[in-house]
N, C-alpha and C. Protein backbone atom coordinates (compact mmCIF):
# COMPACT_ATOMS: atom_id res chain seq x y z
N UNK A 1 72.49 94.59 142.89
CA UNK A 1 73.49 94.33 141.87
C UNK A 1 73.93 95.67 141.29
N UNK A 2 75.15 96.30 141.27
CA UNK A 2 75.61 97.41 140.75
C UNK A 2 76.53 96.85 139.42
N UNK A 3 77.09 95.62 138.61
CA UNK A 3 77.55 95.43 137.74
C UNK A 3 76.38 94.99 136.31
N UNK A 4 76.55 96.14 135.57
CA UNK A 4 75.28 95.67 134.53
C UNK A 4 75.54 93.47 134.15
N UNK A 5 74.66 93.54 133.79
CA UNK A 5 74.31 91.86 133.72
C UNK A 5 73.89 91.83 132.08
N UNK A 6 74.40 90.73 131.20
CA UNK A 6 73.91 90.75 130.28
C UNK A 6 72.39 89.82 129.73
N UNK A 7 71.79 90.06 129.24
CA UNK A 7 70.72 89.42 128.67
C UNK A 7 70.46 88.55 127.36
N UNK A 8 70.07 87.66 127.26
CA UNK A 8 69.86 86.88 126.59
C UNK A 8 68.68 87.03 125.44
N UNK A 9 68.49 87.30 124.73
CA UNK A 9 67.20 87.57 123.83
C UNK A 9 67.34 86.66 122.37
N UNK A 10 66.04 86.08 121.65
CA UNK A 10 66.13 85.43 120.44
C UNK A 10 65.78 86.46 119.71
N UNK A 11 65.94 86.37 118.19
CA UNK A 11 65.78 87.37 117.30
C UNK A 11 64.47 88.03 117.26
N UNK A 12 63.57 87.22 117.70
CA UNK A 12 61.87 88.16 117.66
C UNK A 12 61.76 88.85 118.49
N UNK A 13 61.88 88.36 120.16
CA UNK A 13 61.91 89.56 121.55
C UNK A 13 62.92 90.63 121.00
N UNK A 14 63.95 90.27 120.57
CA UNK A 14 65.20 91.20 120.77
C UNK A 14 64.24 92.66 119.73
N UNK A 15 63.86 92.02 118.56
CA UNK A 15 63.16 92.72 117.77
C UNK A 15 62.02 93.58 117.80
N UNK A 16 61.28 92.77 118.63
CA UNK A 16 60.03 93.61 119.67
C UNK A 16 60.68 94.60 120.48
N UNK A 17 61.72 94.47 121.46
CA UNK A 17 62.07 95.18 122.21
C UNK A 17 63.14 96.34 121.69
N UNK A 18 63.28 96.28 120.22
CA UNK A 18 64.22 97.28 119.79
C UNK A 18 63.29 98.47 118.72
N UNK A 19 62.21 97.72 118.39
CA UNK A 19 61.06 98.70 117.86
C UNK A 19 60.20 98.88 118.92
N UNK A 20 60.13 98.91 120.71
CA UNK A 20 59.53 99.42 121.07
C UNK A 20 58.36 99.04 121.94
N UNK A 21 58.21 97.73 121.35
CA UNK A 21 56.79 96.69 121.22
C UNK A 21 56.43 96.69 122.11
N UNK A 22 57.93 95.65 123.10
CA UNK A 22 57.79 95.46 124.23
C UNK A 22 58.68 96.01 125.46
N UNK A 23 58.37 96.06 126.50
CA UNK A 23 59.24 97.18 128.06
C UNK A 23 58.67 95.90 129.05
N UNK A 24 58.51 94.45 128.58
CA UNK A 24 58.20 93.28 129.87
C UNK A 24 58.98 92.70 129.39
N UNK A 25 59.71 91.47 130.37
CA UNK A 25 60.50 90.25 129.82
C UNK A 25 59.78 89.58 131.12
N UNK A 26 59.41 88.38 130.91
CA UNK A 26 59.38 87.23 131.61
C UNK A 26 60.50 85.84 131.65
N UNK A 27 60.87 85.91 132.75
CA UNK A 27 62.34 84.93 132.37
C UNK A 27 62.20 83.45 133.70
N UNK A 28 62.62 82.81 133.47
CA UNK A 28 62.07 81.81 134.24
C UNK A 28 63.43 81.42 134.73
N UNK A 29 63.54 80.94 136.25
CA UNK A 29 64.57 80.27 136.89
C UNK A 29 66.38 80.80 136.13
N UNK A 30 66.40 82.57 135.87
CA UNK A 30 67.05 83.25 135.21
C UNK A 30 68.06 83.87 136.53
N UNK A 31 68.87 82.54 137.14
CA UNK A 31 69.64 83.66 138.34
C UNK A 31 69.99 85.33 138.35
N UNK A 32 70.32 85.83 137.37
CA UNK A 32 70.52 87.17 137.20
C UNK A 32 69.86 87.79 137.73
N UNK A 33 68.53 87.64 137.77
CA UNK A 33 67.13 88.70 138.21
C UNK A 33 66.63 88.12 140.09
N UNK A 34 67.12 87.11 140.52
CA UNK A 34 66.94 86.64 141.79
C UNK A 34 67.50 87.90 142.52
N UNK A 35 68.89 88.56 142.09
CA UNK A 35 69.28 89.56 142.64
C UNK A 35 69.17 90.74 141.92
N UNK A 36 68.37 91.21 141.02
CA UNK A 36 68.16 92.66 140.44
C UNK A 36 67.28 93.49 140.96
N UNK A 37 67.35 94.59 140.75
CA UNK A 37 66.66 95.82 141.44
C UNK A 37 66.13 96.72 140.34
N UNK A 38 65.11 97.39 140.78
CA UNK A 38 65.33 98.68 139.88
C UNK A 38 66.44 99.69 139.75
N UNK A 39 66.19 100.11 138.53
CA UNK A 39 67.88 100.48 138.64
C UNK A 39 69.01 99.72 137.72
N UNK A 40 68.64 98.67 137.90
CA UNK A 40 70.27 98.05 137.35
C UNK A 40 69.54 97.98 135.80
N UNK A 41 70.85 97.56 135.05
CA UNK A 41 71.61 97.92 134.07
C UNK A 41 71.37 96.28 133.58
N UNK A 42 71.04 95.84 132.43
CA UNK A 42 71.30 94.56 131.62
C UNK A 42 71.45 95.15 129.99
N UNK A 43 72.02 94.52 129.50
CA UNK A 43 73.09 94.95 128.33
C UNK A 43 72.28 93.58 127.51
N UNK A 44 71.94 93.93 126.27
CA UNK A 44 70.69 93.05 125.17
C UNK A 44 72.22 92.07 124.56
N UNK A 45 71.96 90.79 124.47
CA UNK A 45 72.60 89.81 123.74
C UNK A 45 71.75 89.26 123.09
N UNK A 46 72.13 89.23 121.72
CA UNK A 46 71.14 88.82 120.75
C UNK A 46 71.83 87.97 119.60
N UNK A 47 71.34 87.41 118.88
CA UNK A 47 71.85 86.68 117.86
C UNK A 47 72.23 87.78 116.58
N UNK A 48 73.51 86.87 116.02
CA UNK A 48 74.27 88.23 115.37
C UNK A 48 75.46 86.96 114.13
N UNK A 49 75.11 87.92 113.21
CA UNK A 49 76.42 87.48 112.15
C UNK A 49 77.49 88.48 111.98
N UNK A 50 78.60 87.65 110.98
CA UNK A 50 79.83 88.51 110.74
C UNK A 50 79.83 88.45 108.85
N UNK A 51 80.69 89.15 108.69
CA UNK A 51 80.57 89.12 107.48
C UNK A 51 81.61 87.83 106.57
N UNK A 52 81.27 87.16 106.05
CA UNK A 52 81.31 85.50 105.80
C UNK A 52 82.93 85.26 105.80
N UNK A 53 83.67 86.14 105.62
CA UNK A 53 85.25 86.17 105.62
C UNK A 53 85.63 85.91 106.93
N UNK A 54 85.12 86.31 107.97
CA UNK A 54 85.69 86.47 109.39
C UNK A 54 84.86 85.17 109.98
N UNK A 55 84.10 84.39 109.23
CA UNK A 55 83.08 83.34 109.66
C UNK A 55 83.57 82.83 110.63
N UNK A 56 85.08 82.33 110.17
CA UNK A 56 85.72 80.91 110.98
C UNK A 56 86.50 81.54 112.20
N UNK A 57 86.35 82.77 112.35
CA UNK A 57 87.30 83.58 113.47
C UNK A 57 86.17 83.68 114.88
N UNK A 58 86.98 83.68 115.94
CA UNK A 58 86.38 84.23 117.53
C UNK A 58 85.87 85.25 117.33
N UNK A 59 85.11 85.67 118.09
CA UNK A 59 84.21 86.90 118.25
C UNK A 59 85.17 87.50 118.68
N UNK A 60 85.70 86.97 119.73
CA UNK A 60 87.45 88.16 120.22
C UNK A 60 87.92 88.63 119.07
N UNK A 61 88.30 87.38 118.26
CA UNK A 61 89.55 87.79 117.32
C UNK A 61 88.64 89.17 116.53
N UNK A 62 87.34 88.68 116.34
CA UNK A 62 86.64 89.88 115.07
C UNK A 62 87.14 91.46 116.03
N UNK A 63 86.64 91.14 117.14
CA UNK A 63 86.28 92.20 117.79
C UNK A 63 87.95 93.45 117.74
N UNK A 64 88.66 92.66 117.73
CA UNK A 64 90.26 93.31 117.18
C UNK A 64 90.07 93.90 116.20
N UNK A 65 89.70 93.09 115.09
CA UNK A 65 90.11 93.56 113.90
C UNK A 65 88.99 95.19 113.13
N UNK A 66 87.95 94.57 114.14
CA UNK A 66 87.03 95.98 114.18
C UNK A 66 85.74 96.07 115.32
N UNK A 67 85.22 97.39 115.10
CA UNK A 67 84.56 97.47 116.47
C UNK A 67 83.52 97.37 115.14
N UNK A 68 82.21 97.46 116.01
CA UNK A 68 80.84 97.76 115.33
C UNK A 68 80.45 98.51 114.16
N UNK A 69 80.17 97.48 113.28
CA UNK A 69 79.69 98.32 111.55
C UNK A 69 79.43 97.48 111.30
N UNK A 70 79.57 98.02 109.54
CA UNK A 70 79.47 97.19 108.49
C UNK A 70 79.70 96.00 108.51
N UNK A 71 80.85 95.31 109.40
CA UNK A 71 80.88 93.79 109.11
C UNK A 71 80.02 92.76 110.32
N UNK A 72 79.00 93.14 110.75
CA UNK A 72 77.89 92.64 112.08
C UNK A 72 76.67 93.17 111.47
N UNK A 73 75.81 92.00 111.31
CA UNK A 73 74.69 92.01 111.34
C UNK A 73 73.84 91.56 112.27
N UNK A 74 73.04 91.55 112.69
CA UNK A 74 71.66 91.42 113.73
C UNK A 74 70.77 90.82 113.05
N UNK A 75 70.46 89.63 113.58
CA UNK A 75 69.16 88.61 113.17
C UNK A 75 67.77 89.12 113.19
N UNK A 76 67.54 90.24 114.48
CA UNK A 76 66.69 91.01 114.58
C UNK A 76 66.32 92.37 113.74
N UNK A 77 67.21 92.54 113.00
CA UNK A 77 67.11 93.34 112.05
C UNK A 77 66.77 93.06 110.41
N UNK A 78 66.36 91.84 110.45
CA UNK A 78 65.96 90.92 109.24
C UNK A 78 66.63 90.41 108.52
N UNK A 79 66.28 89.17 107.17
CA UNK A 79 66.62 88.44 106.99
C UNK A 79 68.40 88.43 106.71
N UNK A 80 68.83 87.13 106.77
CA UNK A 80 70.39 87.58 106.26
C UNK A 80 70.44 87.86 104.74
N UNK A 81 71.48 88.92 104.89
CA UNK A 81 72.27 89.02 103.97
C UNK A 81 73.41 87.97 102.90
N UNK A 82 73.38 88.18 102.05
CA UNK A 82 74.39 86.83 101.61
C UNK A 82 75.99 86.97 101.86
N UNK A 83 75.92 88.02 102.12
CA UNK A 83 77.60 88.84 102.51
C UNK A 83 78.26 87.62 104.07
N UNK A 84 76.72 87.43 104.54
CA UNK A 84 77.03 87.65 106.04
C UNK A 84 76.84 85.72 106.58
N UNK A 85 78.46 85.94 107.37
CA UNK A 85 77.89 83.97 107.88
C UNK A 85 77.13 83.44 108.50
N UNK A 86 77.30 82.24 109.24
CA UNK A 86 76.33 81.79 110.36
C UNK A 86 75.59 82.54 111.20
N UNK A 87 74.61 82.22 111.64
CA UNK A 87 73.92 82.90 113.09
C UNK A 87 74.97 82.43 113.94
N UNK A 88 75.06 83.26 114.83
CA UNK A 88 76.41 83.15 116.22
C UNK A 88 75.14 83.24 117.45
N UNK A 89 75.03 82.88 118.62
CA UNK A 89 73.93 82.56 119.46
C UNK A 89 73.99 83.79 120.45
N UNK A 90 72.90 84.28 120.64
CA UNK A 90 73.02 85.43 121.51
C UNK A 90 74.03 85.49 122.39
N UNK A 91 74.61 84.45 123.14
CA UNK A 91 75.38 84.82 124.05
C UNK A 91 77.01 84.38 123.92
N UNK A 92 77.11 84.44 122.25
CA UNK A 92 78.18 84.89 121.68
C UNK A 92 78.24 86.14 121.57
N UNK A 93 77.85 86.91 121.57
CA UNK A 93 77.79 88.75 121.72
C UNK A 93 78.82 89.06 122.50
N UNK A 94 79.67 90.16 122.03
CA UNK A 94 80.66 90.95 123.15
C UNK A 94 79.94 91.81 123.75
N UNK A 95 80.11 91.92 124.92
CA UNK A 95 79.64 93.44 125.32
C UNK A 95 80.10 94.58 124.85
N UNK A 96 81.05 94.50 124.21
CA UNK A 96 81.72 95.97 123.00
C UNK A 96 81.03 96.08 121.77
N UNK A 97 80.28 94.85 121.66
CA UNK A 97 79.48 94.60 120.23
C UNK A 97 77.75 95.05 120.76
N UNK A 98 77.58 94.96 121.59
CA UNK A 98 75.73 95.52 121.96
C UNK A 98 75.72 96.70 121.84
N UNK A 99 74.04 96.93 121.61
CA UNK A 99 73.48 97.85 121.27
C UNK A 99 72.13 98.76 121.83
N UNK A 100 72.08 97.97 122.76
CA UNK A 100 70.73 97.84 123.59
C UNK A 100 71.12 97.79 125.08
N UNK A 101 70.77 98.55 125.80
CA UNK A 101 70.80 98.48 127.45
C UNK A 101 69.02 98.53 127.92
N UNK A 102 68.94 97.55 128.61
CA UNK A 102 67.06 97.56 129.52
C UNK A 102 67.49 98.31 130.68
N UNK A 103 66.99 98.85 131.22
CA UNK A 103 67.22 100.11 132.76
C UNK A 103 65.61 99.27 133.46
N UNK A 104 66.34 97.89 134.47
CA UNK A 104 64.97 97.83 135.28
C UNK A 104 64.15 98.97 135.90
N UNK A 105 62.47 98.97 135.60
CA UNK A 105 61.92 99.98 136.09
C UNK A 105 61.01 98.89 137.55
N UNK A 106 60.45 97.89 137.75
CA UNK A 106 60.07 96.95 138.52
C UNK A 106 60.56 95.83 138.15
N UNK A 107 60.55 95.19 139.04
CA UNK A 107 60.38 93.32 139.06
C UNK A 107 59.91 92.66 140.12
N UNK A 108 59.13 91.77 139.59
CA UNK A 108 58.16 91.09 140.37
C UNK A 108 58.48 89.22 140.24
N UNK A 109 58.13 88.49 141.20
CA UNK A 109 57.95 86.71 141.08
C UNK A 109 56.58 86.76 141.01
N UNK A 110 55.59 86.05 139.88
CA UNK A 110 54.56 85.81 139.85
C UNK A 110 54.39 84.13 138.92
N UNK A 111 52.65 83.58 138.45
CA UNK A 111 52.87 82.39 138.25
C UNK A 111 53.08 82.85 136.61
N UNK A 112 53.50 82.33 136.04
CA UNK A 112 53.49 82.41 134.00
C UNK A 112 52.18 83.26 133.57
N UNK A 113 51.19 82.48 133.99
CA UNK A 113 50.04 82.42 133.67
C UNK A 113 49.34 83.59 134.50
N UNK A 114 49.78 84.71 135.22
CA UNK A 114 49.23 85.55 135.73
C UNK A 114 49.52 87.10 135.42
N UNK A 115 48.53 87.34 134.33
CA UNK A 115 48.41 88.41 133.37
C UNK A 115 47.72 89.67 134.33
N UNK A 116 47.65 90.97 133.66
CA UNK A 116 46.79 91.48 133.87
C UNK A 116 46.60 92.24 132.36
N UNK A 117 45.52 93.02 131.96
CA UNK A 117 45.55 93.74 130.67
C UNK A 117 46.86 94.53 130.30
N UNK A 118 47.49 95.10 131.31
CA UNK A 118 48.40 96.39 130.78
C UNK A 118 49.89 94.74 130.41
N UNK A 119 49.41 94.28 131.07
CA UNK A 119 51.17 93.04 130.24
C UNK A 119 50.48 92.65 129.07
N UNK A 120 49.85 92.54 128.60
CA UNK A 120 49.33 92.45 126.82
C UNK A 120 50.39 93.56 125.79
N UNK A 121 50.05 94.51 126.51
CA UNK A 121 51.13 96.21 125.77
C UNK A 121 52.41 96.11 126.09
N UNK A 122 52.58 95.71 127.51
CA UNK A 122 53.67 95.86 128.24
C UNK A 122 54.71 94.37 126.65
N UNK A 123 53.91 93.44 126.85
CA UNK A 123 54.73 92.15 125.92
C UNK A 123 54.65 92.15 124.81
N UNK A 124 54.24 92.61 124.10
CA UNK A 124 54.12 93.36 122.60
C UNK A 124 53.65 92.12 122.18
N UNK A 125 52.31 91.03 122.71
CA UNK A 125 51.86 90.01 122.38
C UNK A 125 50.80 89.56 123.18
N UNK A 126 49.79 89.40 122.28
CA UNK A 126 48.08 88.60 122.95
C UNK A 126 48.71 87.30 124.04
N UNK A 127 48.11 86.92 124.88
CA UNK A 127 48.35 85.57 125.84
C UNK A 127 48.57 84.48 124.95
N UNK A 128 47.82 84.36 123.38
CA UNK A 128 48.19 83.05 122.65
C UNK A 128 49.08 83.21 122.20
N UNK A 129 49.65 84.28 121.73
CA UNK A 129 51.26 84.61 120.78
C UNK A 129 51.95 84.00 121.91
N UNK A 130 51.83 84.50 123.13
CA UNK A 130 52.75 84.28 124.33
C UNK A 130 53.15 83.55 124.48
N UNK A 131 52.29 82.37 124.86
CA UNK A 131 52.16 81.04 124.84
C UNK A 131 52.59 79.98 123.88
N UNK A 132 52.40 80.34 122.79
CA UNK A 132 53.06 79.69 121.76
C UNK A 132 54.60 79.63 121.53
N UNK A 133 55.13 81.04 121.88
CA UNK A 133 56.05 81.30 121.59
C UNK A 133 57.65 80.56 122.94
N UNK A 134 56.57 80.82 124.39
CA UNK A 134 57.13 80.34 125.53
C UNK A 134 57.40 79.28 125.17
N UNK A 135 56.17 78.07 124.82
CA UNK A 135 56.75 76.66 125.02
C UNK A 135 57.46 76.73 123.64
N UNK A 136 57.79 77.16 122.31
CA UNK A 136 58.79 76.90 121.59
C UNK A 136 60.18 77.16 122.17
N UNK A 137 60.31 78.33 122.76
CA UNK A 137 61.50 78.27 123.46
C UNK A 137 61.91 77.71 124.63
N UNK A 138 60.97 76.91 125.28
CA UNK A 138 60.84 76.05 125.75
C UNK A 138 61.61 74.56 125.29
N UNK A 139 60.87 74.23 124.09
CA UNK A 139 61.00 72.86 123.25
C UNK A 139 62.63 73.34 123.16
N UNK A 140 63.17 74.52 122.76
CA UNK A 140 64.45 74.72 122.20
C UNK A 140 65.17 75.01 123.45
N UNK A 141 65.19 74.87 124.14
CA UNK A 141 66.53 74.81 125.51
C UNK A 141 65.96 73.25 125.93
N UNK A 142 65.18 72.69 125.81
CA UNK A 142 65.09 70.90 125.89
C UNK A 142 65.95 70.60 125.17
N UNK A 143 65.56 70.59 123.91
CA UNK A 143 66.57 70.24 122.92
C UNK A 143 67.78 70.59 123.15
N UNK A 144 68.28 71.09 123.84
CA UNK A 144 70.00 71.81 123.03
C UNK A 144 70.50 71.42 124.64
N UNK A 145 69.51 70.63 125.13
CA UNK A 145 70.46 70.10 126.19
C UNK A 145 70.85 70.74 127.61
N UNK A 146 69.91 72.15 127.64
CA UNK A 146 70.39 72.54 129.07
C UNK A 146 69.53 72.39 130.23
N UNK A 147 68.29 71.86 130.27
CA UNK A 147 67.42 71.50 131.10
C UNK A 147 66.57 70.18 130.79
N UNK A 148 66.31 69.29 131.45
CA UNK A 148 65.80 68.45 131.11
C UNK A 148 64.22 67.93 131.08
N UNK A 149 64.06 69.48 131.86
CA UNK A 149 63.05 70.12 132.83
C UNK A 149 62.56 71.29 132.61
N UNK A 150 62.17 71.57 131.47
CA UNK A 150 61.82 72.61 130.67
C UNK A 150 60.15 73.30 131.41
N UNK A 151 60.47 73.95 131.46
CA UNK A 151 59.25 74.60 131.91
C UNK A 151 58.24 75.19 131.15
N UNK A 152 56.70 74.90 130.31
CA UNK A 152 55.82 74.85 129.83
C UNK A 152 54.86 75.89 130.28
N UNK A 153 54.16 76.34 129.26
CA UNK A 153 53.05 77.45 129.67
C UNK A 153 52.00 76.46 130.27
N UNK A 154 51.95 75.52 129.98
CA UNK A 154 50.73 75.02 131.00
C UNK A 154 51.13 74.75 132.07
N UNK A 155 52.45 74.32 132.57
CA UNK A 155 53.06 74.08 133.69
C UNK A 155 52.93 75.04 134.90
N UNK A 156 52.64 76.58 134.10
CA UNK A 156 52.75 77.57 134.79
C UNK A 156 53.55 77.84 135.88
N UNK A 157 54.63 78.01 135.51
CA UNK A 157 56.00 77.95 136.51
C UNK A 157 55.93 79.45 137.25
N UNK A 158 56.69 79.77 138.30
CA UNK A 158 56.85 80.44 138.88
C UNK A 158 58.16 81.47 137.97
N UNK A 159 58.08 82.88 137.20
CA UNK A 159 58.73 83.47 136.98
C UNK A 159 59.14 84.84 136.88
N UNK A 160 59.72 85.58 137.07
CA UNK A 160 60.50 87.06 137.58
C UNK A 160 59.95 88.14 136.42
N UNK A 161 58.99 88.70 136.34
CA UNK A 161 58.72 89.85 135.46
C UNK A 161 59.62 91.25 135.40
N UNK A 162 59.90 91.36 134.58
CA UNK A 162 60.50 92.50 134.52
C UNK A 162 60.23 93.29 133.61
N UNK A 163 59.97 94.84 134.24
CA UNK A 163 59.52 95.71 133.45
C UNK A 163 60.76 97.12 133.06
N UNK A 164 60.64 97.54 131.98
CA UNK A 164 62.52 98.02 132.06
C UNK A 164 61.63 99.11 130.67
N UNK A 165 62.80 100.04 130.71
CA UNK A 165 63.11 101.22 129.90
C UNK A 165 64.12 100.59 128.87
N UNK A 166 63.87 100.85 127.55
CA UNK A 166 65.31 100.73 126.62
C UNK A 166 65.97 101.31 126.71
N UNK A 167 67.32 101.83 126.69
CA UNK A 167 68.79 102.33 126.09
C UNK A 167 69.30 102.32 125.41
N UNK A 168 68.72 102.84 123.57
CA UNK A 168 69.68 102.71 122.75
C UNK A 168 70.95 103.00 122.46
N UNK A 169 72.12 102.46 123.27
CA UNK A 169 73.35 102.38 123.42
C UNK A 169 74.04 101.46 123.40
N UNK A 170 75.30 101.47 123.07
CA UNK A 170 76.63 100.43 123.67
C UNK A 170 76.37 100.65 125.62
N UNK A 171 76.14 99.18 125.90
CA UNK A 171 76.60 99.36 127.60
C UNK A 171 77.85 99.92 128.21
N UNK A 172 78.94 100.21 127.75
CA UNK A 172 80.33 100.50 127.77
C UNK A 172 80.41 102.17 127.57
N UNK A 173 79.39 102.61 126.16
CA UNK A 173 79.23 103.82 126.40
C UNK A 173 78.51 104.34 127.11
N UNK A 174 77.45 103.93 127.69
CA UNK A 174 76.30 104.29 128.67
C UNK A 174 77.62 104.74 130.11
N UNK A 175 78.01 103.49 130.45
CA UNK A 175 78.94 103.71 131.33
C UNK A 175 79.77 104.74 131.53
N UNK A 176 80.36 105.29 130.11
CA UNK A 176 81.88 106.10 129.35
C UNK A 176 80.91 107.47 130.43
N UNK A 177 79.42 107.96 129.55
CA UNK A 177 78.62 109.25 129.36
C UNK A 177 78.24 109.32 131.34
N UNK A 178 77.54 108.31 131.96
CA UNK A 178 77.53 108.42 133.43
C UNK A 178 78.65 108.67 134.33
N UNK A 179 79.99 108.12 133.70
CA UNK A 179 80.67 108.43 134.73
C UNK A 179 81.56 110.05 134.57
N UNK A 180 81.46 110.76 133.22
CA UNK A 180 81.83 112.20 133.15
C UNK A 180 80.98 112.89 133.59
């Protein structure tokens, strides 16, 4: 894959992975990574507000009226503000609006449930945080209707590890600085 791919993250990973925590993602039945390599490029989508005036507007339309500041907040950056509207769902994010690029360093297919010590550091979380946290996000893509067939830490599904470098950048500028 040579076109960066964007990523999906909830406000706690996104948060782990922007202080550092974590350099693993485990993603389950995530077509994107069936074809990734080391090397490629995924661009962080994360959950994000606007500032409560622009509430009822497209992320396009915001994205006109300004690029990245003051009026975008990040869920991962703690609690809201009262300035600021709804949570918008990670993959309402523009790619002109991110902030975060992962640079795959490996990826592997292994079972859920098949740890070794260094993915404890690598996930910025003990096997029970893990676990807890999997099947909640689990319970929450049941719920919201996109699988019916949710895949469970006890289920121990078959899923794509990926181990990656951060990029604190816009993906667009990463791009701008590589290609001069």
């Amino acid at each position: 894959m040579t076109n960066p791919r964007p990523i999906n993250c909830g406000a706690d990973e996104a948060r782990r992975i922007l202080n550092g925590q974590t350099t693993q993602l485990r993603r389950y039945n995530d077509h994107w990574f069936n074809y990734a390599n080391p090397g490629d490029l995924f661009w962080l989508r994360e959950p994000h507000r606007f500032l409560l005036q622009y509430d009822h507007l497209a992320p396009s339309v915001i994205n006109n009226i300004f690029a990245a500041g003051p009026a975008l907040h990040f869920d991962a950056d703690g609690p809201q503000i009262e300035s600021f509207g709804k949570t918008r769902f990670a993959r309402n994010l523009l790619r002109t609006l991110s902030r975060a690029v992962l640079k795959i360093k490996t990826i592997k297919t292994v079972p859920l449930q098949d740890w070794a010590p260094c993915d404890v550091a690598a996930l910025g979380q003990d096997r029970s945080e893990y676990a807890r946290d999997w099947n909640a996000n689990r319970r929450n893509v049941n719920n919201f209707g996109v699988s019916p067939h949710a895949a469970y830490w006890s289920d121990n599904p078959t899923v794509r590890v990926i181990n990656f470098t951060l990029i604190r950048t816009n993906i667009d500028q990463l791009l701008l600085e590589d290609a001069a």
